[in-house]
PDB file of N, CA and C in Angstrom:
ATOM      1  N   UNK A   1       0.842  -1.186   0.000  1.00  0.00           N
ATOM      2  CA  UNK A   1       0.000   0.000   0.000  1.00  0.00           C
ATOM      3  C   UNK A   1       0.882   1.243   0.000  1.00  0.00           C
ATOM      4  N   UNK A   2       0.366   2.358  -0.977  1.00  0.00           N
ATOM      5  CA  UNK A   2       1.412   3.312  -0.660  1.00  0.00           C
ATOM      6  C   UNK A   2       0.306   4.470   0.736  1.00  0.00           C
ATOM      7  N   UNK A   3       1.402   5.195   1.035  1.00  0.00           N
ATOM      8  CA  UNK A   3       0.953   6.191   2.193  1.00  0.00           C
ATOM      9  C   UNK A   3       1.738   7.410   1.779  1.00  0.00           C
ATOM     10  N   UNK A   4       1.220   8.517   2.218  1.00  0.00           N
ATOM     11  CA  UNK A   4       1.731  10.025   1.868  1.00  0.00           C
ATOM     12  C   UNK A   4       1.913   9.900   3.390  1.00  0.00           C
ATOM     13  N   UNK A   5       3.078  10.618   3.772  1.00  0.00           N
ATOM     14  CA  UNK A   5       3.662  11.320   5.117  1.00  0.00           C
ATOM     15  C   UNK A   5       3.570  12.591   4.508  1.00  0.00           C
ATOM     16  N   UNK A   6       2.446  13.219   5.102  1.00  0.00           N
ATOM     17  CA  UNK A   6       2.901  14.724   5.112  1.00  0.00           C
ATOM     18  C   UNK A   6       3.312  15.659   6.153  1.00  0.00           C
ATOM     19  N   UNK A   7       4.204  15.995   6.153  1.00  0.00           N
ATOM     20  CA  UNK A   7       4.929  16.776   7.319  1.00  0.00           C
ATOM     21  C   UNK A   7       4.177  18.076   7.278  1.00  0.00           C
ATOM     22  N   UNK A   8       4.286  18.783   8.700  1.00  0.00           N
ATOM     23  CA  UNK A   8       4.030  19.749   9.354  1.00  0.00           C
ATOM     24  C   UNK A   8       4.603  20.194  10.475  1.00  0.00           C
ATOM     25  N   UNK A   9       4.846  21.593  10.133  1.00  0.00           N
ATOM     26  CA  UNK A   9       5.960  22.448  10.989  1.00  0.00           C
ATOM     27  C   UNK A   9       5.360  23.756  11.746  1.00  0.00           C
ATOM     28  N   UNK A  10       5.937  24.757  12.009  1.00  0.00           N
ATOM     29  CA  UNK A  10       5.916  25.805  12.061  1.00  0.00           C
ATOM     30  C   UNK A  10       7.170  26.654  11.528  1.00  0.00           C
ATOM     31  N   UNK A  11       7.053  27.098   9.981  1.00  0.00           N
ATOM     32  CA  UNK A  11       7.963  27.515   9.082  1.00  0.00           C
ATOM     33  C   UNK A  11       8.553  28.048   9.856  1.00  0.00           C
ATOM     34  N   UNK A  12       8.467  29.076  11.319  1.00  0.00           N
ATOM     35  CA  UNK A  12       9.154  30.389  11.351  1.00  0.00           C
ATOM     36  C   UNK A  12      10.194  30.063  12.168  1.00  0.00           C
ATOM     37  N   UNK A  13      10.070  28.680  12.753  1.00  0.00           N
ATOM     38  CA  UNK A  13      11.539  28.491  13.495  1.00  0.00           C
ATOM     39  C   UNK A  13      12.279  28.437  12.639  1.00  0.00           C
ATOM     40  N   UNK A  14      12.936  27.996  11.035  1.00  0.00           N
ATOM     41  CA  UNK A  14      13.412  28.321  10.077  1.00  0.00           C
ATOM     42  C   UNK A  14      13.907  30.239   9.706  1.00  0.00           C
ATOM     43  N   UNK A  15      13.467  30.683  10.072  1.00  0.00           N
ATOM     44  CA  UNK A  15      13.378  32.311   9.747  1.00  0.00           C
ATOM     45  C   UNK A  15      14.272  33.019  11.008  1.00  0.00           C
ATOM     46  N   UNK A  16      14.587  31.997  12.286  1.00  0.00           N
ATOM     47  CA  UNK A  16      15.964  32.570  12.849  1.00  0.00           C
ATOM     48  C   UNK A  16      16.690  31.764  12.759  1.00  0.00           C
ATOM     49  N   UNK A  17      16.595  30.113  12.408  1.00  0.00           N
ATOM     50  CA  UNK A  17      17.278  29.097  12.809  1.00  0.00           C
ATOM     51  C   UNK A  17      19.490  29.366  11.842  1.00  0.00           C
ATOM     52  N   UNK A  18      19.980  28.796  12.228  1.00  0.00           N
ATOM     53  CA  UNK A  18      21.019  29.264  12.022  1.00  0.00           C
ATOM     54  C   UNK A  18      21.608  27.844  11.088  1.00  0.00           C
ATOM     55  N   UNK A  19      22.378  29.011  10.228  1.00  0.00           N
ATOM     56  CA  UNK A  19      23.171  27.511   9.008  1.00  0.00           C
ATOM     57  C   UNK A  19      23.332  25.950   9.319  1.00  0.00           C
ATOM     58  N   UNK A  20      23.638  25.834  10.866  1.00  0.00           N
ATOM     59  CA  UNK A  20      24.308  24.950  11.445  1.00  0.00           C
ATOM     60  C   UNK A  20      23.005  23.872  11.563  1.00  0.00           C
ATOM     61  N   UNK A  21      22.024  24.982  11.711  1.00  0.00           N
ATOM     62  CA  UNK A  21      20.756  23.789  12.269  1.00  0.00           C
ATOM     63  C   UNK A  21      19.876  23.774  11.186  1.00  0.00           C
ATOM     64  N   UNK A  22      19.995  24.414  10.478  1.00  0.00           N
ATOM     65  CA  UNK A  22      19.226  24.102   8.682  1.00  0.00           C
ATOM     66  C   UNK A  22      20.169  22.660   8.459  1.00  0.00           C
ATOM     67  N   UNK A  23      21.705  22.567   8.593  1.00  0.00           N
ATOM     68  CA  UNK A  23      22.472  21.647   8.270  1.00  0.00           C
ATOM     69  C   UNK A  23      21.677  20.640   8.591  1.00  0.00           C
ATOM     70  N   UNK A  24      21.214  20.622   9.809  1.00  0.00           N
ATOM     71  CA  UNK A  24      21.520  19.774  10.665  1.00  0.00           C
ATOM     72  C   UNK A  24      19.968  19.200  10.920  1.00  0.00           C
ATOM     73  N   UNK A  25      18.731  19.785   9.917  1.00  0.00           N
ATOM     74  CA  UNK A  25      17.907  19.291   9.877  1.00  0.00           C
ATOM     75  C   UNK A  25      18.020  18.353   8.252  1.00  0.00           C
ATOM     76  N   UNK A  26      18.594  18.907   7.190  1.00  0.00           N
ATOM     77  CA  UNK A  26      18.499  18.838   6.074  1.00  0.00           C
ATOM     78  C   UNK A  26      19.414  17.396   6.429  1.00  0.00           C
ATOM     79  N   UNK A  27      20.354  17.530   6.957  1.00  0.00           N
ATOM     80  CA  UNK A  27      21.093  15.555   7.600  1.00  0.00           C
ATOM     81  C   UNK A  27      20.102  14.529   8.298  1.00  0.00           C
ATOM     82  N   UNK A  28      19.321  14.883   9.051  1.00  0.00           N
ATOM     83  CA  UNK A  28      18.505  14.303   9.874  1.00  0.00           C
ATOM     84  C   UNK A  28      17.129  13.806   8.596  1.00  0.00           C
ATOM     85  N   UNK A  29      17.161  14.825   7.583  1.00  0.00           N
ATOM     86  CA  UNK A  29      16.377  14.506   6.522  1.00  0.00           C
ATOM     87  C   UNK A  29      16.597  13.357   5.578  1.00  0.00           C
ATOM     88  N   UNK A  30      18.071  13.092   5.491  1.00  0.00           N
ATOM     89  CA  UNK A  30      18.817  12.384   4.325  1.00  0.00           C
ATOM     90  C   UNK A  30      19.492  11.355   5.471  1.00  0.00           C
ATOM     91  N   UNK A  31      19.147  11.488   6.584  1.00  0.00           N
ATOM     92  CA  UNK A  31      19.196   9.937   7.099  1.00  0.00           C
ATOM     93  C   UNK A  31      18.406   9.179   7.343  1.00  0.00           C
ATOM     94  N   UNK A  32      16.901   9.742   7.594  1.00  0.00           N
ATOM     95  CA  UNK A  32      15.562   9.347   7.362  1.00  0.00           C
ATOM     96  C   UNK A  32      15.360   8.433   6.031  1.00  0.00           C
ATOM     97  N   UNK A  33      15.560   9.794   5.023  1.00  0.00           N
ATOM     98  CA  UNK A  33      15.517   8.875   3.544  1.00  0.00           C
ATOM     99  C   UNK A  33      16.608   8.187   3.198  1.00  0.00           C
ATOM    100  N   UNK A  34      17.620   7.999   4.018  1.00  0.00           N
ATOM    101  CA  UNK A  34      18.782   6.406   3.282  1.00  0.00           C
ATOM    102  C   UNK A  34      18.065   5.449   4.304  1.00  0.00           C
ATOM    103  N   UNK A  35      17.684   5.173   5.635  1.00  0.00           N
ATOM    104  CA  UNK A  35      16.761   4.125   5.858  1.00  0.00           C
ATOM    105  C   UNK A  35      15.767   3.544   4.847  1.00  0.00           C
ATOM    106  N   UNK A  36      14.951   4.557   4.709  1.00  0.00           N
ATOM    107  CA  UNK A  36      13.622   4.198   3.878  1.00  0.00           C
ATOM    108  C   UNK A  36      13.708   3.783   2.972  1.00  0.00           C
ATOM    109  N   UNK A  37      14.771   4.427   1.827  1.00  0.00           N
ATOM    110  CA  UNK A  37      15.091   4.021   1.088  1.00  0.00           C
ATOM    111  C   UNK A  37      15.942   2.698   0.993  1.00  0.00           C
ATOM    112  N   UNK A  38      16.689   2.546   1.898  1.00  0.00           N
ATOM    113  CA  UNK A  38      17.633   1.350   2.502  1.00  0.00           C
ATOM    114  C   UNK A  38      16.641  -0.026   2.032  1.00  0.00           C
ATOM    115  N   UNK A  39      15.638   0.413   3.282  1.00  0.00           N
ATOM    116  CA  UNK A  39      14.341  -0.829   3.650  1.00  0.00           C
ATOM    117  C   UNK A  39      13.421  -0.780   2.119  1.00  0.00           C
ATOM    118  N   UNK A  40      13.792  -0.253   1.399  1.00  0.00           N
ATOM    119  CA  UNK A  40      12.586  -0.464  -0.197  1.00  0.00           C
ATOM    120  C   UNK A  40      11.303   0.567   0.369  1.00  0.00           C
ATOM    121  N   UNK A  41      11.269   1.154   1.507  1.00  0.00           N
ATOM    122  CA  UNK A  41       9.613   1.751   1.578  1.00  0.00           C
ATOM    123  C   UNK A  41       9.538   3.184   0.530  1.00  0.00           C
ATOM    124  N   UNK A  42      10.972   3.830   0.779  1.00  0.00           N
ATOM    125  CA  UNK A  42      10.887   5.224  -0.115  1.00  0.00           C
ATOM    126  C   UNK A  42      10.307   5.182  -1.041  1.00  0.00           C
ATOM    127  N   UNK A  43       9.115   5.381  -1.497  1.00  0.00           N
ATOM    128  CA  UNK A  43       9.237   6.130  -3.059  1.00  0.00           C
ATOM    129  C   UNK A  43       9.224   7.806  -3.672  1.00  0.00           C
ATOM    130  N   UNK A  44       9.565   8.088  -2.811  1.00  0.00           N
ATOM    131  CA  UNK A  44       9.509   9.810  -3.235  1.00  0.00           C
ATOM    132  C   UNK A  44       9.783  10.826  -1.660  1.00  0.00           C
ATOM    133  N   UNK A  45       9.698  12.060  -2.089  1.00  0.00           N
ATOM    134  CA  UNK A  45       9.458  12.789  -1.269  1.00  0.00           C
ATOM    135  C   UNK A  45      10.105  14.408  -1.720  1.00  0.00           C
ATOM    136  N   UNK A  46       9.228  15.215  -1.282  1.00  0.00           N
ATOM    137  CA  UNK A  46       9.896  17.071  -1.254  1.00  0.00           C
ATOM    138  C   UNK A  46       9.882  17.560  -0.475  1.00  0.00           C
ATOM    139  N   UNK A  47      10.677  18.730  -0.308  1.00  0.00           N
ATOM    140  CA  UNK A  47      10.460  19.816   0.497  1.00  0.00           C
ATOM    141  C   UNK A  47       9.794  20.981  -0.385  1.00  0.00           C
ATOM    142  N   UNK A  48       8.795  21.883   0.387  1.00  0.00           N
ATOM    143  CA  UNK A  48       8.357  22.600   0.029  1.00  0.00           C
ATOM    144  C   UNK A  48       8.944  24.431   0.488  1.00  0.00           C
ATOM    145  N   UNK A  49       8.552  25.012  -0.600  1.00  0.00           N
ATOM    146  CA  UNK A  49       9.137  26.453  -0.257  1.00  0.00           C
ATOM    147  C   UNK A  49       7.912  27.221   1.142  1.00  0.00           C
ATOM    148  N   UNK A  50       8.888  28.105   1.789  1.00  0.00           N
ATOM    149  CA  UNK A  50       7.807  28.425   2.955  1.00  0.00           C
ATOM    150  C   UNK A  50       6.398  29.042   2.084  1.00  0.00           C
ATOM    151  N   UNK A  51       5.173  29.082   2.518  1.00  0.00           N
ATOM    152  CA  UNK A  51       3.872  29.664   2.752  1.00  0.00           C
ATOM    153  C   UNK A  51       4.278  30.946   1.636  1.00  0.00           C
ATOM    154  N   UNK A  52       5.274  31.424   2.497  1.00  0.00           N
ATOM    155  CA  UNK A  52       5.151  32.827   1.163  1.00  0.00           C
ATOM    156  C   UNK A  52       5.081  32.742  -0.067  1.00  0.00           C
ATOM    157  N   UNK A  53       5.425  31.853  -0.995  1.00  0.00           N
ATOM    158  CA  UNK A  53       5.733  31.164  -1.967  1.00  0.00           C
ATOM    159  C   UNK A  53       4.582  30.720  -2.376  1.00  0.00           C
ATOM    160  N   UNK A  54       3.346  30.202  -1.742  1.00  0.00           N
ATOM    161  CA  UNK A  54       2.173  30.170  -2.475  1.00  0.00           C
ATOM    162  C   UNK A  54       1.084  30.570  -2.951  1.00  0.00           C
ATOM    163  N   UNK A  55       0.405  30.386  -3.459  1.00  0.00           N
ATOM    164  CA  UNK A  55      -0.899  30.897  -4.452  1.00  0.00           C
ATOM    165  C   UNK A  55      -1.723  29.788  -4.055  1.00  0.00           C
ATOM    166  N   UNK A  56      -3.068  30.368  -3.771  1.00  0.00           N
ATOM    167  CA  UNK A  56      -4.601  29.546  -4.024  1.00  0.00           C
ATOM    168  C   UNK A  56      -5.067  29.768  -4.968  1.00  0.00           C
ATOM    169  N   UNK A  57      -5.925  28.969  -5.360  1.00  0.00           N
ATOM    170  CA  UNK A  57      -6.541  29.425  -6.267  1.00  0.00           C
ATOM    171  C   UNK A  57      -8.078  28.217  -6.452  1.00  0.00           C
ATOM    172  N   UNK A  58      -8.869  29.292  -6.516  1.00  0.00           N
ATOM    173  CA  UNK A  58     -10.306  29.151  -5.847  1.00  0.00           C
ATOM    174  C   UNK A  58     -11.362  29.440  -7.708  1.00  0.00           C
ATOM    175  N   UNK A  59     -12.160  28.524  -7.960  1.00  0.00           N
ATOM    176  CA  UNK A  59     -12.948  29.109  -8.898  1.00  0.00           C
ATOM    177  C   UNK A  59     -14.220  29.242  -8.524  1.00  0.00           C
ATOM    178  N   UNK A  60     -15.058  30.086  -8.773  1.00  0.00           N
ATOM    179  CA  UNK A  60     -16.205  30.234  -8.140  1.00  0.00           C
ATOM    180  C   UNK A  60     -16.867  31.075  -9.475  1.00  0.00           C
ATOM    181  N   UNK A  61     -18.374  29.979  -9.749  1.00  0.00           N
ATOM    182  CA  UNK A  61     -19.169  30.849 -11.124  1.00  0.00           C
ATOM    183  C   UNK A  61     -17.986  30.883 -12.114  1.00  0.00           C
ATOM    184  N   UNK A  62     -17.138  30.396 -12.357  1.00  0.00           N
ATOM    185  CA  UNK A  62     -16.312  29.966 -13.277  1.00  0.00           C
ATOM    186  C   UNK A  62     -15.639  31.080 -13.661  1.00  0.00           C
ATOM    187  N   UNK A  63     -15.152  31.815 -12.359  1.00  0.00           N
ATOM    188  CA  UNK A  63     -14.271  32.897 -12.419  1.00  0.00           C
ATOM    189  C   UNK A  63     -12.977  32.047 -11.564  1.00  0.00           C
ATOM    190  N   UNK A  64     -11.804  32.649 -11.839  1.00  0.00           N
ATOM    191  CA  UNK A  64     -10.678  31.912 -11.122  1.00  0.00           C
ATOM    192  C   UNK A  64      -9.977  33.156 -10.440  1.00  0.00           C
ATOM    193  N   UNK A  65     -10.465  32.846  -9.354  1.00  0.00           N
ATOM    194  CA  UNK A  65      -9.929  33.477  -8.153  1.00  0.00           C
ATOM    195  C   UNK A  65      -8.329  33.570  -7.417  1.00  0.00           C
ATOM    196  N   UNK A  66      -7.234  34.077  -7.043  1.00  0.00           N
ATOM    197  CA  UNK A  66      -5.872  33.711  -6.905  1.00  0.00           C
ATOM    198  C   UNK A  66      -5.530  34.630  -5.352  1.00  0.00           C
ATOM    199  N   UNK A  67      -5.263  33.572  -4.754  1.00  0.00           N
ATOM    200  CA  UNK A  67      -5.001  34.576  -3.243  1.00  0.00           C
ATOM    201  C   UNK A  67      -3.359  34.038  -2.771  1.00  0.00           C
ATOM    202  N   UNK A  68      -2.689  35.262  -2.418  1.00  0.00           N
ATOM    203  CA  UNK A  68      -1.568  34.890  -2.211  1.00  0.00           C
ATOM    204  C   UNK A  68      -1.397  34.194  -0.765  1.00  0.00           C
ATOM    205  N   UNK A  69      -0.226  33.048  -0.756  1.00  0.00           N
ATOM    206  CA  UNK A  69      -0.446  31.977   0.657  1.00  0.00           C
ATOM    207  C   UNK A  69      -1.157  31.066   0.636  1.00  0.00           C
ATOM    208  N   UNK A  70      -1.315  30.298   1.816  1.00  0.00           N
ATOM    209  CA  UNK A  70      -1.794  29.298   1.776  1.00  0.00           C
ATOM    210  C   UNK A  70      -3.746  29.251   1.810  1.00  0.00           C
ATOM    211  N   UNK A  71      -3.924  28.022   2.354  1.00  0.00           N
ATOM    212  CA  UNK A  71      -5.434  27.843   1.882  1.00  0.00           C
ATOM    213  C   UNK A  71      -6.140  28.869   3.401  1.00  0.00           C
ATOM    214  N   UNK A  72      -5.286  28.096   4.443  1.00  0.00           N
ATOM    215  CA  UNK A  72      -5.682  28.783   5.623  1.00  0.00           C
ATOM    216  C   UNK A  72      -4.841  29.288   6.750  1.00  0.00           C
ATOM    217  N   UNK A  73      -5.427  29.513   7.559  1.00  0.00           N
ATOM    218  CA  UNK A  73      -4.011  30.504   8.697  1.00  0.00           C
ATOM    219  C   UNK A  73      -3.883  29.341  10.029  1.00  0.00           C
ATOM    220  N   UNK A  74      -2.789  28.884   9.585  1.00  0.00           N
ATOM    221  CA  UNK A  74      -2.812  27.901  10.748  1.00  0.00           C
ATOM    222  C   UNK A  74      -1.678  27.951  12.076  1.00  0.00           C
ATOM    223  N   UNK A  75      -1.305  27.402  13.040  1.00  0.00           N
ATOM    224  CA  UNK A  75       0.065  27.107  13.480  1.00  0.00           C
ATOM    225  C   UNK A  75       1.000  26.401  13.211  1.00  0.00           C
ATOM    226  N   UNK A  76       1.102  25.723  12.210  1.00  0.00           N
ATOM    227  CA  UNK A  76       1.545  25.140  11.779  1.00  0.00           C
ATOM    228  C   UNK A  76       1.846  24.567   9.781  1.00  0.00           C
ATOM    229  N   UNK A  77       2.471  24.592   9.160  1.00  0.00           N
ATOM    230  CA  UNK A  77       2.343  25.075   7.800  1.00  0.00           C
ATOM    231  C   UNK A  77       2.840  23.784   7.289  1.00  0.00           C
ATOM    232  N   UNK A  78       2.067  23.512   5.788  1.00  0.00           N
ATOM    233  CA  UNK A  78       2.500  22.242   5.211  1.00  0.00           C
ATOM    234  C   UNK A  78       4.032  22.501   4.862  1.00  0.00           C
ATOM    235  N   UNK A  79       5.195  21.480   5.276  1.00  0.00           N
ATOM    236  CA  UNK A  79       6.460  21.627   4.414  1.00  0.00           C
ATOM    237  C   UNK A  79       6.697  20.881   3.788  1.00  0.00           C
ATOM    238  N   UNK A  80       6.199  19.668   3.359  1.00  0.00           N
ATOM    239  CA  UNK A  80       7.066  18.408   2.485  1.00  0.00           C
ATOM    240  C   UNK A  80       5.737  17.294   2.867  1.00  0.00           C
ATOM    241  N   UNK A  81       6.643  16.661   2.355  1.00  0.00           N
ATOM    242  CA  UNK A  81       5.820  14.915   2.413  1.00  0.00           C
ATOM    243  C   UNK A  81       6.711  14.282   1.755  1.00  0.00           C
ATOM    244  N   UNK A  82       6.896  12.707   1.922  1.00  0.00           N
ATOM    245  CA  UNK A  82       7.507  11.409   1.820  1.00  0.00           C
ATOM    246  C   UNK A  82       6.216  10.468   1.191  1.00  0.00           C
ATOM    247  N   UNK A  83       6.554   9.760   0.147  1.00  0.00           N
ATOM    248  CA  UNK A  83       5.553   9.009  -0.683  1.00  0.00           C
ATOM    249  C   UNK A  83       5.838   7.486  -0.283  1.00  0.00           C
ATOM    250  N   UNK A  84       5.500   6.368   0.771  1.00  0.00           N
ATOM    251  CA  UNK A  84       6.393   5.548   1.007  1.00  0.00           C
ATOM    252  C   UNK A  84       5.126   4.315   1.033  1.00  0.00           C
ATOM    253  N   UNK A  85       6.007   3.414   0.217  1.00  0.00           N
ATOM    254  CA  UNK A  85       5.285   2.016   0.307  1.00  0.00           C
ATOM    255  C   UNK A  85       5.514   0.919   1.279  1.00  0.00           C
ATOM    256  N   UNK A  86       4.317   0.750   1.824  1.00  0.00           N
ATOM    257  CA  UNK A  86       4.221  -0.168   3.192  1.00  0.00           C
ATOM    258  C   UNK A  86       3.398  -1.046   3.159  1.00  0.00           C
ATOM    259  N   UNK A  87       3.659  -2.427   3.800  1.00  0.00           N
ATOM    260  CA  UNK A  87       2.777  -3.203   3.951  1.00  0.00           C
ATOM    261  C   UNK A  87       1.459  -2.794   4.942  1.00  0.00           C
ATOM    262  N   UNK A  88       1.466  -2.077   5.772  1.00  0.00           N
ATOM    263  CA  UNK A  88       0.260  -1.309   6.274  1.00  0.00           C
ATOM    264  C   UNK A  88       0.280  -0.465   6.930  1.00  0.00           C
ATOM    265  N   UNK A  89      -1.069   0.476   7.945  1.00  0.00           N
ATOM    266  CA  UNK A  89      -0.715   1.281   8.409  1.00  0.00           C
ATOM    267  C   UNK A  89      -0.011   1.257   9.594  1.00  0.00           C
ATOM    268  N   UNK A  90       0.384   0.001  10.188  1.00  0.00           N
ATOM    269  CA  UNK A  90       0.975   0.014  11.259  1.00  0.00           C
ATOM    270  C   UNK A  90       2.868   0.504  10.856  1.00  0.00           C
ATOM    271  N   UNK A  91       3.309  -0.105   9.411  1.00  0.00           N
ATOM    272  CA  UNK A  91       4.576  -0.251   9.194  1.00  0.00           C
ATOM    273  C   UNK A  91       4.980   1.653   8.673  1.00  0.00           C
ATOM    274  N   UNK A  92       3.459   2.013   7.875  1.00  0.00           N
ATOM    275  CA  UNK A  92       3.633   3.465   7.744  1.00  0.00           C
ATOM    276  C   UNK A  92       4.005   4.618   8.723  1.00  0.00           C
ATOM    277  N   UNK A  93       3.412   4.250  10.351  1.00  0.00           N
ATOM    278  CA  UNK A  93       2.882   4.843  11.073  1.00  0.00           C
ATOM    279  C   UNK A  93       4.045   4.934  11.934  1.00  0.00           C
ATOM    280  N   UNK A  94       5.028   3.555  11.819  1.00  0.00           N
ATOM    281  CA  UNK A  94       6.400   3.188  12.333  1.00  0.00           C
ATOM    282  C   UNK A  94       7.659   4.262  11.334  1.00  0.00           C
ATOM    283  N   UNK A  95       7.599   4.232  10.284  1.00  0.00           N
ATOM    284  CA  UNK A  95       8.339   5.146   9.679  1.00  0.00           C
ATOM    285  C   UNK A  95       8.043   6.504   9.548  1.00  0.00           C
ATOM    286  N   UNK A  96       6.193   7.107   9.846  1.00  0.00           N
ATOM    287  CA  UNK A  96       6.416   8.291   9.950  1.00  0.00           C
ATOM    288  C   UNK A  96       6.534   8.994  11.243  1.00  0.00           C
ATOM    289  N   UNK A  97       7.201   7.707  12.014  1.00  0.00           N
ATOM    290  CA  UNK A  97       7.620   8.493  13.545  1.00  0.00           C
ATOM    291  C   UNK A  97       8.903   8.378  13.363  1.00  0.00           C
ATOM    292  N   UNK A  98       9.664   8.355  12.220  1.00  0.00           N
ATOM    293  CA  UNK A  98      11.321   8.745  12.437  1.00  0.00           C
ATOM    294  C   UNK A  98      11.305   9.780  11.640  1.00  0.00           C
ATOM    295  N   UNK A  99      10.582  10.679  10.779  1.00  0.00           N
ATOM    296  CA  UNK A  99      10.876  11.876  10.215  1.00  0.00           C
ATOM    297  C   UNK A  99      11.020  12.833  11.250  1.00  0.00           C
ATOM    298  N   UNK A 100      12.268  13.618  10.611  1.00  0.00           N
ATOM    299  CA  UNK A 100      12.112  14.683  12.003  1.00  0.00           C
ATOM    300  C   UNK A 100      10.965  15.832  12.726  1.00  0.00           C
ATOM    301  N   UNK A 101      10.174  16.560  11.854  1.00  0.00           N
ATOM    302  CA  UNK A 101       9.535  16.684  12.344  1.00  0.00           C
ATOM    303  C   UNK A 101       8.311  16.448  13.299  1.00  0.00           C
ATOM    304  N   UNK A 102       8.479  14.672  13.314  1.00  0.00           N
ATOM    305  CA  UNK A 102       7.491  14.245  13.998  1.00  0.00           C
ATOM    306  C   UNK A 102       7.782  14.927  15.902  1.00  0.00           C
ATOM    307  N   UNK A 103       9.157  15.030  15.670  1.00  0.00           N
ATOM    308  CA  UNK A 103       9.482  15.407  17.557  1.00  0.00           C
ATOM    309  C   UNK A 103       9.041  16.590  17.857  1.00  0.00           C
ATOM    310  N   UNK A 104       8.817  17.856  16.403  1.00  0.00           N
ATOM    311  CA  UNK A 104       8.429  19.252  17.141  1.00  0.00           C
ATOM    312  C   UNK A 104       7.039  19.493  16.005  1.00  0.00           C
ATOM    313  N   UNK A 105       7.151  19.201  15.430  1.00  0.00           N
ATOM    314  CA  UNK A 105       5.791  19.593  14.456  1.00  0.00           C
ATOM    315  C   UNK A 105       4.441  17.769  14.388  1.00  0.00           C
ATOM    316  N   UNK A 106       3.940  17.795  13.315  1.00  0.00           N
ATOM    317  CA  UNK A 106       3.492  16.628  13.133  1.00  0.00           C
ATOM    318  C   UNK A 106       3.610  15.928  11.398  1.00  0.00           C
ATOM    319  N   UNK A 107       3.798  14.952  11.894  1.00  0.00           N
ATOM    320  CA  UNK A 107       3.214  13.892  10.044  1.00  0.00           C
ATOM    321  C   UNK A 107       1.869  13.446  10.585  1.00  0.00           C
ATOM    322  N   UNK A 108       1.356  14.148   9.266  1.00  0.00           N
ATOM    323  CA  UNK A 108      -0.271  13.240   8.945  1.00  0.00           C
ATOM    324  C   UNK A 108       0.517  12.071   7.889  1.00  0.00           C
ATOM    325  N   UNK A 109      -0.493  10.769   7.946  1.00  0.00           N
ATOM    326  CA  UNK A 109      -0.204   9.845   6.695  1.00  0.00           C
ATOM    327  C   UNK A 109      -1.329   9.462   6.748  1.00  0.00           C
ATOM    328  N   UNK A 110      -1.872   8.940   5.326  1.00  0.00           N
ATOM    329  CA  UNK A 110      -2.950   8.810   4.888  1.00  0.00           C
ATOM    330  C   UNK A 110      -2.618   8.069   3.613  1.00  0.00           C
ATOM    331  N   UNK A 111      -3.485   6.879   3.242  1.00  0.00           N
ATOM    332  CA  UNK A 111      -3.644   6.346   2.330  1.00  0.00           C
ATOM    333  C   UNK A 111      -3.456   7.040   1.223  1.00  0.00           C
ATOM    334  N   UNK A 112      -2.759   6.623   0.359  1.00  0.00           N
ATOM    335  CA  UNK A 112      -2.944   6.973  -0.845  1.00  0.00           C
ATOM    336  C   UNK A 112      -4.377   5.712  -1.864  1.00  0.00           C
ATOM    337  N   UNK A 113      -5.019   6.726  -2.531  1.00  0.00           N
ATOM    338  CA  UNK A 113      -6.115   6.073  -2.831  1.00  0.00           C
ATOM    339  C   UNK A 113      -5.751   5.237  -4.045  1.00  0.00           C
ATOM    340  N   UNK A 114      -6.696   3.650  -4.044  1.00  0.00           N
ATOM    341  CA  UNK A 114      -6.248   2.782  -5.234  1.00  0.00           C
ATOM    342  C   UNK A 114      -7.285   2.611  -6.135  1.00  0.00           C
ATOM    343  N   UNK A 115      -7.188   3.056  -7.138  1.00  0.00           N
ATOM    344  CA  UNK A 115      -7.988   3.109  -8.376  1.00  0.00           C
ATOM    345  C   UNK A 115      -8.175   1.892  -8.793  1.00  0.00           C
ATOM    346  N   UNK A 116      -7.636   0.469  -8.571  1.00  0.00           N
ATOM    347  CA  UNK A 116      -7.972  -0.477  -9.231  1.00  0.00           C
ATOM    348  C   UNK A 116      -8.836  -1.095  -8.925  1.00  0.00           C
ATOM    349  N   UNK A 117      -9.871  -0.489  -7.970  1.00  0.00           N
ATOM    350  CA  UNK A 117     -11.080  -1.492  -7.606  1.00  0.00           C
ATOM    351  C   UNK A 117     -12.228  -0.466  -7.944  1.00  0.00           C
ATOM    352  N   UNK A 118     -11.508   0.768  -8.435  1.00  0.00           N
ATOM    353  CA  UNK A 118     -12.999   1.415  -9.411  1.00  0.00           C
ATOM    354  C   UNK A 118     -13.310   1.290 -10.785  1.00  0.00           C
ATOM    355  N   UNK A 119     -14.279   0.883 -11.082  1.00  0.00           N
ATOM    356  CA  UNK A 119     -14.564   1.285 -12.392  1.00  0.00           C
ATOM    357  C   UNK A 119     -14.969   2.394 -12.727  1.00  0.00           C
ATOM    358  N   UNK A 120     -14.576   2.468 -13.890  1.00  0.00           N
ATOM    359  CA  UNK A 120     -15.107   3.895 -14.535  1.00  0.00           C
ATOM    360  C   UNK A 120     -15.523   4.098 -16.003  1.00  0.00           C
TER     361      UNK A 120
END
């Protein structure tokens, strides 16, 4: 089964954090993914640019609407996600408690949905 880890932070500890500890998350990142990848579960994953960096975009009456940022104002801001194949949610749920943000922010994971039992 695959599962999305999507990570969640609060961007702004990033906005004083210092070279050493950007290092030193971006290592903690790429030792995460040589496990995963190690064990066959990796199949993907990004980092995302902070909140400032995005656009919504909303159509309504078939006008297309564009708001700068995210969808909503939260404490916490989407940064990335990991695309990882697991035999279930217990083995998912085991690997998305070694991403780092699981110790100060959170991973949601959630099924990724399987099209082969719909018809269409």
């Amino acid at each position: 089964m695959k599962f999305l880890a999507i990570i969640y932070n609060d961007e702004s500890i990033y906005a004083d954090a210092t070279q050493e500890q950007i290092a030193a998350s971006f290592e903690a990142h790429g030792a995460f993914a040589g496990a995963a990848g190690e064990a066959g579960v990796l199949l993907g994953g990004e980092g995302l640019e902070p909140t400032a960096a995005a656009t919504t975009v909303r159509v309504r009456d078939g006008e297309r609407m564009l708001t700068d940022g995210p969808y909503a104002e939260t404490k916490e801001q989407l940064g990335g996600y990991y695309l990882l194949e697991c035999k279930d949610l217990d083995e998912a749920l085991t690997w998305a408690a070694q991403i780092p943000e699981a110790k100060f922010g959170a991973v949601e994971v959630r099924p990724v949905m399987d099209y082969d039992g719909y018809e269409g």
